[in-house]
Protein backbone atom coordinates (compact mmCIF):
# COMPACT_ATOMS: atom_id res chain seq x y z
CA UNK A 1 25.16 -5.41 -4.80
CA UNK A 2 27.95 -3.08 -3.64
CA UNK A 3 25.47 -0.19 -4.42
CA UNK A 4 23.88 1.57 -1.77
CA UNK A 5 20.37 1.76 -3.45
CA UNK A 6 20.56 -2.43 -3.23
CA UNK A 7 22.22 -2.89 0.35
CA UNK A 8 19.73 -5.06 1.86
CA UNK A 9 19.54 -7.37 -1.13
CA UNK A 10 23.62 -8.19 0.56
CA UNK A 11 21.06 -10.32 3.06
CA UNK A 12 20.23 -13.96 2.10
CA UNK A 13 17.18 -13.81 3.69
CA UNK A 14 15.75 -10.68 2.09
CA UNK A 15 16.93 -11.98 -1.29
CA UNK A 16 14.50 -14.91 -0.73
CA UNK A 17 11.71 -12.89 0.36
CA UNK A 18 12.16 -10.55 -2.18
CA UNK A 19 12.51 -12.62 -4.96
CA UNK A 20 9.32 -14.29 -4.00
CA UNK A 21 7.75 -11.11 -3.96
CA UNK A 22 8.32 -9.93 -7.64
CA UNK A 23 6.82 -12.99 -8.69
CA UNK A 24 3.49 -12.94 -6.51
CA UNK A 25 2.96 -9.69 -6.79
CA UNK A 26 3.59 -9.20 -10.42
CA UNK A 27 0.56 -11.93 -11.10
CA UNK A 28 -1.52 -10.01 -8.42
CA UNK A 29 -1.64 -6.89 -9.95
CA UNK A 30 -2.61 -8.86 -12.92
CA UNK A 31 -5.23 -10.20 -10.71
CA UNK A 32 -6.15 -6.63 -9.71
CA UNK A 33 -6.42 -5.77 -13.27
CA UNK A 34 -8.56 -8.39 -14.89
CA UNK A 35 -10.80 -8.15 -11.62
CA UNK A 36 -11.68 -4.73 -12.32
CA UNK A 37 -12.36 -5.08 -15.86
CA UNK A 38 -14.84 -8.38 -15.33
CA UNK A 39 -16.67 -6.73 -12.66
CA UNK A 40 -16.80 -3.55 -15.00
CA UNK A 41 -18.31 -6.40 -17.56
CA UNK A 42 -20.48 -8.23 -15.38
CA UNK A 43 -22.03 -4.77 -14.11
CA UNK A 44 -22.26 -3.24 -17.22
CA UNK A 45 -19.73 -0.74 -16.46
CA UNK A 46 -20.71 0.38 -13.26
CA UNK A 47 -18.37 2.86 -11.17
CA UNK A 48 -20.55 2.15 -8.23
CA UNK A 49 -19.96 -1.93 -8.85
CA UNK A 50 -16.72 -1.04 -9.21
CA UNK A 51 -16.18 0.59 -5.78
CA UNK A 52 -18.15 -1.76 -3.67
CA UNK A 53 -15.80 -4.45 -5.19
CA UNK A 54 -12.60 -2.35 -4.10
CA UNK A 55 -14.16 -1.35 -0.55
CA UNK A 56 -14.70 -5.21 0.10
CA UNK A 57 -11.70 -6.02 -0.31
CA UNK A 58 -10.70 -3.56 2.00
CA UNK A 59 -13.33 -3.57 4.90
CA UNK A 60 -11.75 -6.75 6.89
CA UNK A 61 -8.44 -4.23 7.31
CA UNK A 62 -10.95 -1.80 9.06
CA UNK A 63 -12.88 -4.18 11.14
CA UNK A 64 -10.17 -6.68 11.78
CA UNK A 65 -6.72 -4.91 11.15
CA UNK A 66 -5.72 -4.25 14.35
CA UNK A 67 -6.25 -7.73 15.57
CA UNK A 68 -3.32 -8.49 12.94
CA UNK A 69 -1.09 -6.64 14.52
CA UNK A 70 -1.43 -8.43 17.76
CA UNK A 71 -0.72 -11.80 16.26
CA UNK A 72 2.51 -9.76 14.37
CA UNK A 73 3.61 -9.69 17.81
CA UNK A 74 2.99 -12.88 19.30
CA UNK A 75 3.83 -15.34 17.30
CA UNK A 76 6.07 -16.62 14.57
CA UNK A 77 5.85 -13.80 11.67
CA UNK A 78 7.05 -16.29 8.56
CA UNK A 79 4.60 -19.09 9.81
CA UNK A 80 1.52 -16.56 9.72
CA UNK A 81 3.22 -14.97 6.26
CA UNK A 82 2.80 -18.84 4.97
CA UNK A 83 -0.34 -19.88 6.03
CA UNK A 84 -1.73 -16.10 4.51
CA UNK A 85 -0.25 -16.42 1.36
CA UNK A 86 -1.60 -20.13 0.19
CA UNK A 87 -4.77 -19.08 1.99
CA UNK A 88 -4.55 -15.86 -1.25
CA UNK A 89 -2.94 -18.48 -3.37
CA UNK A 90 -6.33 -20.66 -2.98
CA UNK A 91 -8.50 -17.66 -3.35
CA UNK A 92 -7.38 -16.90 -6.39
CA UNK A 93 -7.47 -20.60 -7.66
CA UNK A 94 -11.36 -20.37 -6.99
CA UNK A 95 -12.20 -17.51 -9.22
CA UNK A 96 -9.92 -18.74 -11.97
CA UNK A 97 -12.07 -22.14 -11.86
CA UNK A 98 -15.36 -19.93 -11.61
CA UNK A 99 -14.32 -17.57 -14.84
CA UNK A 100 -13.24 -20.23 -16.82
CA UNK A 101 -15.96 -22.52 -16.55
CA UNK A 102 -18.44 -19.22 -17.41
CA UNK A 103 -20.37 -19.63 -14.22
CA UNK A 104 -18.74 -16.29 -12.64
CA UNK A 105 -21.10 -13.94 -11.06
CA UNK A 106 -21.01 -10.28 -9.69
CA UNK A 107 -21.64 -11.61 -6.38
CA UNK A 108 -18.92 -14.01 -6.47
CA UNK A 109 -16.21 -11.00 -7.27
CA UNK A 110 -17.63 -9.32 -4.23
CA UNK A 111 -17.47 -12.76 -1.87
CA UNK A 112 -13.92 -13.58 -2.86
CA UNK A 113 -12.52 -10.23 -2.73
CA UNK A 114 -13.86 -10.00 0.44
CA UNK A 115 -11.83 -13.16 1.77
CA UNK A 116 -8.86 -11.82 0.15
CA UNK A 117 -8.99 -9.24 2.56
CA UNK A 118 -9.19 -11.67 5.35
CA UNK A 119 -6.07 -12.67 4.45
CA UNK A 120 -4.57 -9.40 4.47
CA UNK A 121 -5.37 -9.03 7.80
CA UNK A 122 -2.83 -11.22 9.00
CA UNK A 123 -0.35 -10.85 5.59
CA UNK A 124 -0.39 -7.07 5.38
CA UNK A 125 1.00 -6.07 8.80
CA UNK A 126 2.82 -9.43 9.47
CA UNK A 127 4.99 -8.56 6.26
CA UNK A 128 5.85 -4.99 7.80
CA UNK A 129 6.80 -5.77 10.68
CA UNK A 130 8.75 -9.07 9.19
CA UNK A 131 11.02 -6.68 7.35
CA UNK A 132 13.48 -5.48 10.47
CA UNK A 133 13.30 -9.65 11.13
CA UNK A 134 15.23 -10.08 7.89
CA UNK A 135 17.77 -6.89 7.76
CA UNK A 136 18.19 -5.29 11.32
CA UNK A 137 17.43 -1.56 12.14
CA UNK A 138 20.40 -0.32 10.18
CA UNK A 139 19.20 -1.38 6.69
CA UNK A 140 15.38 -1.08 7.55
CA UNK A 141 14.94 2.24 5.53
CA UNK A 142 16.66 1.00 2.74
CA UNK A 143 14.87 -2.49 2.98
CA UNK A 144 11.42 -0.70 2.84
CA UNK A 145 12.49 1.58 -0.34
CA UNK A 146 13.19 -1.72 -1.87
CA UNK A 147 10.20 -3.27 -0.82
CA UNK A 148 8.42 -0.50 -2.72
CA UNK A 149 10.68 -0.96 -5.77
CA UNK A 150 9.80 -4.85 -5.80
CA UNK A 151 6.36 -3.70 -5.37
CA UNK A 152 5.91 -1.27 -8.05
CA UNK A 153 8.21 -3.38 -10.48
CA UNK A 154 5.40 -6.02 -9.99
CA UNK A 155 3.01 -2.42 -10.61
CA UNK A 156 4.83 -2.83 -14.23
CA UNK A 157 4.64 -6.08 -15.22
CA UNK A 158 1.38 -7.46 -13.71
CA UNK A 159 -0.75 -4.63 -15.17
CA UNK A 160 1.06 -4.84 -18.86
CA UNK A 161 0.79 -8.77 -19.27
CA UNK A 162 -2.32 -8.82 -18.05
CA UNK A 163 -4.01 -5.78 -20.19
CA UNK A 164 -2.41 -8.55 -23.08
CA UNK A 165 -3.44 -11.64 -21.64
CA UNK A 166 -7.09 -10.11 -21.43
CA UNK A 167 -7.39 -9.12 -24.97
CA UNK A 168 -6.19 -12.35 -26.16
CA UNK A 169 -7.39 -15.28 -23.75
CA UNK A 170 -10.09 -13.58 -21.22
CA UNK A 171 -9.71 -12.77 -17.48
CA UNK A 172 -9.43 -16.36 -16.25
CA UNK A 173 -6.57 -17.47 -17.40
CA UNK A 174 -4.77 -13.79 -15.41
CA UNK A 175 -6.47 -15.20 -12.44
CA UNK A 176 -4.66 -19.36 -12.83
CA UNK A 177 -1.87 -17.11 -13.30
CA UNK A 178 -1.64 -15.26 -10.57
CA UNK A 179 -2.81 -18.13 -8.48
CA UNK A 180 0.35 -19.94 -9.43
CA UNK A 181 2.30 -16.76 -8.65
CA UNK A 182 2.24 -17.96 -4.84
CA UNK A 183 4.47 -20.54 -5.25
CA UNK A 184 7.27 -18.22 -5.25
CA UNK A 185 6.84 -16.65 -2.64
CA UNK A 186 6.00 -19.74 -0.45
CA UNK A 187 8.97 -21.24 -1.47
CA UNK A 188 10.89 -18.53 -0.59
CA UNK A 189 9.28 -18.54 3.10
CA UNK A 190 10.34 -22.14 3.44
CA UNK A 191 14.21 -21.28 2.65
CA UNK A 192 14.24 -18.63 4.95
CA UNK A 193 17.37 -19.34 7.28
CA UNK A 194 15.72 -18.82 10.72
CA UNK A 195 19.08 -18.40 12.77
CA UNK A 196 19.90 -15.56 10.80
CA UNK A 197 16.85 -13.42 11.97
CA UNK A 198 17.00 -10.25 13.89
CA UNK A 199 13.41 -11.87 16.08
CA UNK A 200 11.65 -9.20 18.38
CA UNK A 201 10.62 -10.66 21.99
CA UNK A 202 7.24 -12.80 21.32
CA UNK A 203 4.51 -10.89 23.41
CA UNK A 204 3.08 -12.88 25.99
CA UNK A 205 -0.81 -13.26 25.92
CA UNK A 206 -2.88 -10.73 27.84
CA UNK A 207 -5.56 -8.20 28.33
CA UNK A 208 -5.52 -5.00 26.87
CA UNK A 209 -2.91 -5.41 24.50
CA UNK A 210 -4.78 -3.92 21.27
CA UNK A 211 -6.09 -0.82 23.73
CA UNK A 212 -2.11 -0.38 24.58
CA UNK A 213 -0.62 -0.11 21.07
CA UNK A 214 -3.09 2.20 19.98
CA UNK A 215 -2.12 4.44 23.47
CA UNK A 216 1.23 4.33 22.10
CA UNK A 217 0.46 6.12 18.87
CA UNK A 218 -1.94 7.97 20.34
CA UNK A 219 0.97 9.49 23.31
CA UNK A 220 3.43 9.70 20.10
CA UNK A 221 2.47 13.07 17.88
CA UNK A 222 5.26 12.17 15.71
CA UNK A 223 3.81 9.24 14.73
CA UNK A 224 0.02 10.03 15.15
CA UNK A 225 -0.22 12.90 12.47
CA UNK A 226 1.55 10.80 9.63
CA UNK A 227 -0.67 8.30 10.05
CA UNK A 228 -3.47 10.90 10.32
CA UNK A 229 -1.87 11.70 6.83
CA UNK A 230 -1.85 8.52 5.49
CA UNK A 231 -5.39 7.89 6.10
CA UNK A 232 -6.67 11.15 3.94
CA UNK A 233 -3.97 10.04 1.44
CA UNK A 234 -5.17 6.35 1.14
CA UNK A 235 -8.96 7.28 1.86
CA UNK A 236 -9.39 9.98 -0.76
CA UNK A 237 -6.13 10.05 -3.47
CA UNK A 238 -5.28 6.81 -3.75
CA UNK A 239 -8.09 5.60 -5.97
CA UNK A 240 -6.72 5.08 -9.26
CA UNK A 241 -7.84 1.37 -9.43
CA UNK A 242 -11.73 3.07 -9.64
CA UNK A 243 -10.74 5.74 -11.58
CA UNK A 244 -8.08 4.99 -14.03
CA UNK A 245 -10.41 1.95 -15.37
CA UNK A 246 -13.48 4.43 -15.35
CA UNK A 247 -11.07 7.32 -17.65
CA UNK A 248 -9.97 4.37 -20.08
CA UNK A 249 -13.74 3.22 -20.82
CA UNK A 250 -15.68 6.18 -20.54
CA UNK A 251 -13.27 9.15 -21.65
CA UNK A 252 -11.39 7.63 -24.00
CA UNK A 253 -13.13 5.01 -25.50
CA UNK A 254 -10.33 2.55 -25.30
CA UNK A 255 -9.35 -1.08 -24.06
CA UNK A 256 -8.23 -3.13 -20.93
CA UNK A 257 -4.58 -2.89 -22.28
CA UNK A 258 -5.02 1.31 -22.29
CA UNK A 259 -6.09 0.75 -18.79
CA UNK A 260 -3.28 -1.95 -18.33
CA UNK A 261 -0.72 1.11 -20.18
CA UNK A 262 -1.84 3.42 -17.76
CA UNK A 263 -1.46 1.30 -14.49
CA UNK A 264 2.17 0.76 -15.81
CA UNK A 265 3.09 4.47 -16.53
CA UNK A 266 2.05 5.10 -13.25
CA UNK A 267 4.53 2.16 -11.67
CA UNK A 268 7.46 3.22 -13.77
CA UNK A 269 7.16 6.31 -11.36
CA UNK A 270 6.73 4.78 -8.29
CA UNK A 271 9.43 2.36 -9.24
CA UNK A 272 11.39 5.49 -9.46
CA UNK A 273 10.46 6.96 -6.06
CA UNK A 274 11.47 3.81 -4.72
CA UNK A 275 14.83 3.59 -5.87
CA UNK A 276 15.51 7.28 -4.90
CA UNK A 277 14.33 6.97 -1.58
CA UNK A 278 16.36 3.64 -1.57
CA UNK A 279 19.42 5.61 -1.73
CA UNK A 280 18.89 8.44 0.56
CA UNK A 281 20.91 8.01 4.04
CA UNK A 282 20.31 8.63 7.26
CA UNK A 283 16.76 9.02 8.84
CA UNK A 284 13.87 10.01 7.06
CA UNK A 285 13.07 13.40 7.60
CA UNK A 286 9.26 14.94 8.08
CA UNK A 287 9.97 17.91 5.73
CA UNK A 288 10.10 15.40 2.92
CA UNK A 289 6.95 13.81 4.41
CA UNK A 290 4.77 16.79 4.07
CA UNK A 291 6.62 18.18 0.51
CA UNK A 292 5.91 14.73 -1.60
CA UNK A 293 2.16 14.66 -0.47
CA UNK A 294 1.40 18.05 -1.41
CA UNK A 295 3.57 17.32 -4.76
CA UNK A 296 1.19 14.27 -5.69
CA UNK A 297 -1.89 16.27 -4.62
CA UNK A 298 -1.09 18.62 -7.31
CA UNK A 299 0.12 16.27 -9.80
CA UNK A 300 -3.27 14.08 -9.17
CA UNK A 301 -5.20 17.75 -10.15
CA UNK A 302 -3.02 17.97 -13.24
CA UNK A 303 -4.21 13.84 -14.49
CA UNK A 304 -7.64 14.63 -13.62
CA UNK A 305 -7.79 17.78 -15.91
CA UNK A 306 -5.08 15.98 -18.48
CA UNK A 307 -6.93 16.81 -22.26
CA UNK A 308 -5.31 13.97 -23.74
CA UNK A 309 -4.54 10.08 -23.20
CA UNK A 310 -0.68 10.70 -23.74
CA UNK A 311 -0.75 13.68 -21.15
CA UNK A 312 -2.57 11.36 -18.89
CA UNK A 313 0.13 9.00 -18.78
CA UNK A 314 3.39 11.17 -18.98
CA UNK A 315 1.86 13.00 -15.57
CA UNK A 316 1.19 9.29 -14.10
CA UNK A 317 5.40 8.97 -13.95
CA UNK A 318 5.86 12.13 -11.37
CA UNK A 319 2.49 11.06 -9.73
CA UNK A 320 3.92 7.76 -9.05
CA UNK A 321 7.43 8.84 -7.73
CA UNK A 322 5.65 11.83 -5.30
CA UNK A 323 3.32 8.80 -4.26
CA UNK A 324 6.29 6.38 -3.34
CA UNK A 325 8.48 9.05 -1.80
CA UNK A 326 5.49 9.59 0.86
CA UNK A 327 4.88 6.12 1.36
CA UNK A 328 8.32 5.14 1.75
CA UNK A 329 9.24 8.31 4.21
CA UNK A 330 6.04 7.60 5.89
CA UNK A 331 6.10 3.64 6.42
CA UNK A 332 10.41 4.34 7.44
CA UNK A 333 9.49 7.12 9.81
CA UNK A 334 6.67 4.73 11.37
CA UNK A 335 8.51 1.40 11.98
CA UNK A 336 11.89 3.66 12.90
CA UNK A 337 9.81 5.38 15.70
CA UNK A 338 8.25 2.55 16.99
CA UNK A 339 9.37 0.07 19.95
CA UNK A 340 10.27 -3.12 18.83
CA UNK A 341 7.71 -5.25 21.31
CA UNK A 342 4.70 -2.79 19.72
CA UNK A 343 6.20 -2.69 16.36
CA UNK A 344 3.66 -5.09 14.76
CA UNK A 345 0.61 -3.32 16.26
CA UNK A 346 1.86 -0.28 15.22
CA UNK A 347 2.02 -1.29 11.70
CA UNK A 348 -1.40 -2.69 11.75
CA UNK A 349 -2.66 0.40 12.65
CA UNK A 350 -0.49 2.16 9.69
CA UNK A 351 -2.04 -0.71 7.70
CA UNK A 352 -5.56 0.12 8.87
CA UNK A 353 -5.11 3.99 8.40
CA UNK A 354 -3.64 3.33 4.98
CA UNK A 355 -5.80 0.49 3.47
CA UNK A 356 -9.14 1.03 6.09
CA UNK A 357 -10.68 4.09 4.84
CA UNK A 358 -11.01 2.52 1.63
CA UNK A 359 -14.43 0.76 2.41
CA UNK A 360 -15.32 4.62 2.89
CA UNK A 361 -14.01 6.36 -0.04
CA UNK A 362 -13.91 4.14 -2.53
CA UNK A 363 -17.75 3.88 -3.03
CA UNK A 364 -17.62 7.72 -2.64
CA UNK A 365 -15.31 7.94 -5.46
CA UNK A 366 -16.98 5.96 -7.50
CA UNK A 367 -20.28 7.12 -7.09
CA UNK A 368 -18.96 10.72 -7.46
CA UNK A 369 -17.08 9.00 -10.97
CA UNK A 370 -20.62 8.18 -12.03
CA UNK A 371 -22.37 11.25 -11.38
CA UNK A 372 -20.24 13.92 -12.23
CA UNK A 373 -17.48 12.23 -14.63
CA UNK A 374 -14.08 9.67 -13.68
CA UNK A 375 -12.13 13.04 -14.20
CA UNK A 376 -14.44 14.75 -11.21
CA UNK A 377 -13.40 11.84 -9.13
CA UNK A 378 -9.59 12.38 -9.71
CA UNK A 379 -9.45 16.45 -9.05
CA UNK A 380 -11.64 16.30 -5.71
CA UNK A 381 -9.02 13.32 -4.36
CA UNK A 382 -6.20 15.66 -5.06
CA UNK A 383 -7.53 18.46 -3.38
CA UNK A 384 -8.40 16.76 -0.61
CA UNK A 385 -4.53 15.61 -0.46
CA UNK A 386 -2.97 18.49 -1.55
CA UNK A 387 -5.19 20.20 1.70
CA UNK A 388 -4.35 17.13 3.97
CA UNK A 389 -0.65 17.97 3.41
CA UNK A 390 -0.96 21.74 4.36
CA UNK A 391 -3.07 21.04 7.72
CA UNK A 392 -0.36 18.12 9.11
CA UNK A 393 2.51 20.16 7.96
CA UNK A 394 0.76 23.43 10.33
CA UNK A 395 -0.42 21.08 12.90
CA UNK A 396 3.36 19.15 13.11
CA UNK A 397 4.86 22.63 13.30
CA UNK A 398 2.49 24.10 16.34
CA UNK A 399 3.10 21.04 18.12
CA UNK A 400 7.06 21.53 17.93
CA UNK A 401 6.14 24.72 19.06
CA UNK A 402 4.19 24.40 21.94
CA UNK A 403 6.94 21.89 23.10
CA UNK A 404 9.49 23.82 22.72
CA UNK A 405 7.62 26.84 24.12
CA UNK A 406 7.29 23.93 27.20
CA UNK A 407 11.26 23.34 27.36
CA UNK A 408 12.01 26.92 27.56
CA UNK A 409 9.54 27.42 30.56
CA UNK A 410 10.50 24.36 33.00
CA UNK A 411 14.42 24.78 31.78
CA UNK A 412 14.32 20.53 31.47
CA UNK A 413 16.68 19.98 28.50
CA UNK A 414 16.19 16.57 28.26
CA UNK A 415 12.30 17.44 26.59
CA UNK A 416 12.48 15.31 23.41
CA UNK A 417 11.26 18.20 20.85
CA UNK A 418 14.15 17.25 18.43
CA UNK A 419 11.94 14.04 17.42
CA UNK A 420 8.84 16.47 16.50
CA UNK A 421 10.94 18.58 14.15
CA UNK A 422 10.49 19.44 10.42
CA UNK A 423 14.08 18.17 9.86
C-alpha cells in the first residue's frame, strides 16, 4: 500500500468499490466473450450480426447518455450505482435462463444487449464521476489509473475463463456466472462508509441544465478536442470485440479460447498502461495525450497486417498499454478540468463521445470485416486513429497559438493559455 502506483487503495472506500469491481467485471467480460461467440453461432458467423449486436448495446449511450449525467449530478451517485448494477445483474440472469434452456434466439441477444445499455446510461457516467466521491482531487489521477488496472485485470481473467468455460460447458453457464458476479460489487456499495465521502453540491432541478454542461465543454477547447479525440478513437479503433472474434474464426481457423487468448494478450497490456500511468505524478499532460494515440494507431496497422497468430498477440501487449495510456490521460485530464457541480455531465458526455459512436462504427466495421476481410477492418481503424491524433495535436497547438497571439496584443496577463498547452 505504501507504493505510489496503489495510493488510493490507502482509502476504505475505494478498496470496497474496487474490490467489487474485479469481481463484476471479470465475469462481464466473460459475458462479453461468450455473447459474441453465440451470436457468431446463432448467425452463422456473421460480422454484420456481430456489429448490430455491439452497436445495440451501445445506442442508449448516444440517445440517452447525456441524460445520465444530469442524474450524476443530482442525486445520490452510490444509490443510482446500486439500482444499475442489479438492474445488469438481472439482465444477465435472463439470458443465462434463455441459453440454458436452448430457447435462445438472435433476436433475444439483440433485445437484452440493448437493455444492458440502458443501464449504462445511468452506471457508466455515475461511476466516473463517483470516483473523486471516494478519494478527493488529490488522488483522482491515480484512482482512475487504477480503475483501468482493475478494469483490464478483469480484461484478463474474464476473457481466459470464459474462452475455457465455453469449450467445456457452453455459453450459458459464462452468462449464470457473470450474473452472480454482481453480488460483489453490490455488496461493496452497501459497505460504503457514507461520512467518509468527498460529496459534490446536489444540483437543484431546473431548465436547461443538459444545454449548460454541454456549453461548458463546448467554451472549454482544452477539454472539447480530447473528447473530439476520444470519439474517432472509440468510433473507429476501438473495435476489437468485432474484429478480434472475426480474425480467430475466419483467418485462423481456430476456437473461442484463441479468441479468449487474444482478448487477454491484449489486457496484459492495458493492465500495463494502467499501472504506469498509475504512477506518474503530477497532472496529466496533453503531449502524452496526442503521443499514445498516434502510438496505438500504428500499433493497430501493425495487428491488422500481423502474418501470424503469435505476432498477432505479442503486438496486442503494446496495443493495449498505448490504448490505456490515452484513456487514462484522457479520462484524468477531463474530470481534472472540469467544475465539480458539472462534473457528472461532463463525464456523460466523455461517456457518450467514447462509447456513442459505436452504434455508428461498429456496423461499419463489421460490414467492412465481411466484405473486404477482419484484417481490412483493423488497418482502416488505425489509420483513421493514427490521422485523428495528428489533426487534434495541430488543431490544440493553433489554438495555443492564436491565444497567445491574443495575450500579446491586449497585454492582459491573466489570459489562461497555460491550460491549452502541449505540456
Amino acid at each position: 500500500m505504501s507504493s505510489p502506483t496503489f495510493r488510493s487503495l490507502k482509502n476504505r472506500n475505494y478498496r470496497l468499490f474496487a474490490t467489487g469491481q474485479v469481481v463484476s467485471l471479470s465475469g462481464t467480460w466473460g459475458q462479453r466473450v461468450a455473447q459474441d461467440w453465440l451470436v457468431l453461432e446463432l448467425s452463422g458467423n456473421s460480422g454484420v450480426a456481430l456489429g448490430i449486436t455491439t452497436g445495440l448495446q451501445f445506442l442508449p449511450v448516444l440517445l440517452f447518455g447525456l441524460y445520465g449525467g444530469v442524474l450524476a449530478d443530482r442525486y445520490d451517485k452510490r444509490k443510482l450505482l446500486l439500482g444499475a448494477q442489479a438492474a445488469m445483474g438481472v439482465l444477465a440472469l435472463v439470458l443465462a435462463v434463455l441459453d440454458l434452456t436452448g430457447s435462445v434466439q438472435l433476436w433475444h441477444v439483440y433485445a437484452l444487449a440493448f437493455g444492458l445499455g440502458l443501464a449504462s446510461v445511468v452506471d457508466t457516467p455515475v461511476r466516473q464521476a463517483f470516483v473523486v466521491e471516494m478519494v478527493g482531487p488529490d488522488d483522482l489521477p491515480n484512482a482512475v489509473s487504477l480503475n483501468s488496472a482493475t478494469f483490464n485485470s478483469a480484461r484478463i481473467v474474464g476473457p481466459a475463463v470464459a474462452g475455457v468455460a465455453i469449450a467445456a460447458v457452453g455459453t450459458g453457464w459464462v452468462f449464470a456466472a457473470n450474473a452472480l458476479s454482481y453480488v460483489a460489487v453490490l455488496v461493496g456499495l452497501r459497505a460504503i462508509r457514507t461520512a467518509e465521502l468527498f460529496p459534490s453540491k446536489r444540483l437543484e432541478r431546473a431548465k436547461g441544465q443538459l444545454r449548460e454542461g454541454l456549453s461548458y465543454v463546448r467554451q472549454r477547447p482544452d477539454l472539447l478536442v480530447p473528447m473530439v479525440l476520444v470519439f474517432m478513437v472509440g468510433t473507429f479503433g476501438l473495435n476489437f470485440q468485432i474484429t478480434l472474434a472475426l480474425v480467430v474464426k475466419e483467418v485462423f481457423e481456430r476456437s473461442a479460447g484463441s479468441y479468449g487468448l487474444l482478448s487477454a494478450f491484449l489486457a496484459v497490456g492495458s493492465l500495463l498502461g494502467a499501472l504506469l500511468s498509475a504512477r506518474r505524478s503530477g497532472p496529466p499532460r496533453q503531449r502524452t495525450l496526442f503521443l499514445a494515440v498516434l502510438a496505438f494507431g500504428l500499433l493497430e496497422v501493425l495487428v491488422g497486417l500481423a502474418p501470424t497468430f503469435e505476432l498477432m498477440a505479442l503486438l496486442l501487449v503494446p496495443t493495449g498499454v498505448a490504448i490505456l495510456t490515452f484513456t487514462t490521460t484522457a479520462n484524468s485530464i477531463i474530470q481534472l478540468g472540469s467544475a465539480p457541480q458539472v462534473r457528472g455531465r461532463v463525464m456523460a458526455l466523455y461517456v457518450l463521445v467514447f462509447l456513442g459512436g459505436t452504434p455508428v462504427g461498429a456496423p461499419l466495421i463489421g460490414a467492412l470485416a465481411e466484405a473486404f476481410g477482419p484484417r481490412s477492418s483493423i488497418v482502416a481503424g488505425g489509420v483513421i486513429t493514427a490521422l485523428s491524433g495528428v489533426v487534434a495535436a495541430v488543431v490544440m497547438t493553433r489554438v495555443r497559438s492564436l491565444r497567445v497571439e491574443a495575450h500579446l496584443v491586449r497585454r492582459r496577463p491573466h489570459v489562461h493559455v497555460h491550460r491549452l498547452g502541449l505540456e
